[in-house]
C-alpha atoms as a PDB file:
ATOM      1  CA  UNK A   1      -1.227   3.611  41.001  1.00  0.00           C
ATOM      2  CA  UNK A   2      -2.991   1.068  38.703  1.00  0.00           C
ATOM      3  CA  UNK A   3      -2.634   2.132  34.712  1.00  0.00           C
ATOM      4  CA  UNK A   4      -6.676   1.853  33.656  1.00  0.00           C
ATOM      5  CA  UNK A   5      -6.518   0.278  29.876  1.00  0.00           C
ATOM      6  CA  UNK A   6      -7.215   2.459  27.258  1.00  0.00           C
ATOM      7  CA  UNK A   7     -10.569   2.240  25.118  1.00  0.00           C
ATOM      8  CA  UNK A   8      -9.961   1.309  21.325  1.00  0.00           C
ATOM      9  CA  UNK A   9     -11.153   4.988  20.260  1.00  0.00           C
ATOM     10  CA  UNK A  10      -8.323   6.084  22.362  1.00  0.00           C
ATOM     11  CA  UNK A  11      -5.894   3.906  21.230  1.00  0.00           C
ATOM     12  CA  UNK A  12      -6.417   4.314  17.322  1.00  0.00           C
ATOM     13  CA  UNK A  13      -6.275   8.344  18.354  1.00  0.00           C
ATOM     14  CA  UNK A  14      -2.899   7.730  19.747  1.00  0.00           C
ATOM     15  CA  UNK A  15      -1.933   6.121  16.866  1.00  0.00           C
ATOM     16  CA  UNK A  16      -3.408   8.752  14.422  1.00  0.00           C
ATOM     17  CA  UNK A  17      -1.129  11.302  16.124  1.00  0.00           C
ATOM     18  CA  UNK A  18       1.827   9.384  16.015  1.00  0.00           C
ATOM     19  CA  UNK A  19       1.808   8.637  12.004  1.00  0.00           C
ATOM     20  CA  UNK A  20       1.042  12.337  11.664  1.00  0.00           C
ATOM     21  CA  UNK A  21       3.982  13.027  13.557  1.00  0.00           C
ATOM     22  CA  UNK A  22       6.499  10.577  11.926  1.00  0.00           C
ATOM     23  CA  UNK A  23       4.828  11.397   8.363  1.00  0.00           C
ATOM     24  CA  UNK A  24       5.334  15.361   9.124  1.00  0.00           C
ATOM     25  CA  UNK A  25       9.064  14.462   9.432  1.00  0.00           C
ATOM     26  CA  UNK A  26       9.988  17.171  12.086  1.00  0.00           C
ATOM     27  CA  UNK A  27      11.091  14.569  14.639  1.00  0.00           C
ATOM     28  CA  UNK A  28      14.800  13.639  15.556  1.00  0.00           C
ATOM     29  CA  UNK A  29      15.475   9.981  14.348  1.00  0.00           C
ATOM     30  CA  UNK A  30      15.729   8.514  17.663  1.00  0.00           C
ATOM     31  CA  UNK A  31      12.410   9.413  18.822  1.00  0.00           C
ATOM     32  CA  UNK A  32      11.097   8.735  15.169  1.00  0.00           C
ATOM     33  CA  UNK A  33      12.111   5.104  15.868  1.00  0.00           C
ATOM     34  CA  UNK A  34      10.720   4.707  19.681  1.00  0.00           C
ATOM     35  CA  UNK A  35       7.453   6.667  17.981  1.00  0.00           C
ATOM     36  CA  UNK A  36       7.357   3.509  15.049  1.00  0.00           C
ATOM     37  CA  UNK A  37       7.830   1.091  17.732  1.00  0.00           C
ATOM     38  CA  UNK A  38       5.161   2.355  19.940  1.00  0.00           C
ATOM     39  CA  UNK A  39       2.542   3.269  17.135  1.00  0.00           C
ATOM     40  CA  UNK A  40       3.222  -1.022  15.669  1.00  0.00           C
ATOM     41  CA  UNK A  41       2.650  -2.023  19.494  1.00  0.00           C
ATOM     42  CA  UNK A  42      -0.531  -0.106  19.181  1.00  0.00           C
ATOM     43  CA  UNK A  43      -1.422  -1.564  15.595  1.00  0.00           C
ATOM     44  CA  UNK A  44      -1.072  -4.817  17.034  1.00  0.00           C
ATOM     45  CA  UNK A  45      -3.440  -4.049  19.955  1.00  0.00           C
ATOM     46  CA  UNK A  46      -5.906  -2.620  17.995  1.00  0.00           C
ATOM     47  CA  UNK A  47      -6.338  -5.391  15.202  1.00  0.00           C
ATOM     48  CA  UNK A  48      -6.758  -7.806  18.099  1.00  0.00           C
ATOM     49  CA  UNK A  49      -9.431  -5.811  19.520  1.00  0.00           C
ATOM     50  CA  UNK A  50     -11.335  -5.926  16.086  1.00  0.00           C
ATOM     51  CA  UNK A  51     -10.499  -9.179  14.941  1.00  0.00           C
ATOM     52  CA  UNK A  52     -12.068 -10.547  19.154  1.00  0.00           C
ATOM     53  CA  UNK A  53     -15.114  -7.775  18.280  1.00  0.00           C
ATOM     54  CA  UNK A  54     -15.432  -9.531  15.203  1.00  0.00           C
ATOM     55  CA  UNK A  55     -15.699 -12.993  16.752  1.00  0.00           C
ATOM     56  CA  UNK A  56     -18.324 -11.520  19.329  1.00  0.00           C
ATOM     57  CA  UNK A  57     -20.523 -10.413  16.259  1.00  0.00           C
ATOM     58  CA  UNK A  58     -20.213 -13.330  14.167  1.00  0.00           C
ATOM     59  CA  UNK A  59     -21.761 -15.767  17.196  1.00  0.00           C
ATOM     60  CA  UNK A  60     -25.852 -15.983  17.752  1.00  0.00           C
ATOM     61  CA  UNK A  61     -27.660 -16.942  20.841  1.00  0.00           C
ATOM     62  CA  UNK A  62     -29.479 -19.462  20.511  1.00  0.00           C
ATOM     63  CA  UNK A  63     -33.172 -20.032  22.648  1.00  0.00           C
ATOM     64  CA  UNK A  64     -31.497 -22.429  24.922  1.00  0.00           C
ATOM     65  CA  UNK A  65     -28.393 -19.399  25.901  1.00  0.00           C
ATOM     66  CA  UNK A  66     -26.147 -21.270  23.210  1.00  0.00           C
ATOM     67  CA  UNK A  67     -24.024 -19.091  20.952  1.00  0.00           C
ATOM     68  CA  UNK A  68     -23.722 -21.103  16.744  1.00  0.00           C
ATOM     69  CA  UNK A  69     -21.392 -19.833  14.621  1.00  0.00           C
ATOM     70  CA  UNK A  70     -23.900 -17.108  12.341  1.00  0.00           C
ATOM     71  CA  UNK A  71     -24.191 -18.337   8.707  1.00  0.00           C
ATOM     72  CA  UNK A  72     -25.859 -15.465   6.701  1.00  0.00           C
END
């Protein structure tokens, strides 16, 4: 069974749930840690996602089917 990737929306939801966990403090120390690891794994991921969206939208096609850097 193939694991389909997640969508950023779903990913930065899974993240929002794991800082209010951690931040609500009602969470044994072990998990706490695996929870911090998971949700910086998951940071990671989704600043990569923004910073290649961010490359996409910074590039302009040009007549010919060219992308130039955009200078606005």
């Amino acid at each position: 069974m193939s694991k389909s990737k997640k969508t950023f929306e779903e990913n930065l939801a899974e993240l929002e749930t794991i800082v209010q966990r951690l931040e609500s403090g009602d969470i044994a120390l072990e998990e706490a840690l695996s929870e911090f690891q998971k949700g910086m794994m998951l940071s990671k991921e989704l600043q990569a996602t923004l910073a290649k969206a961010e490359e996409t939208l910074v590039k302009v096609m040009q007549e010919d089917g060219t992308e130039t850097e955009f200078h606005g």
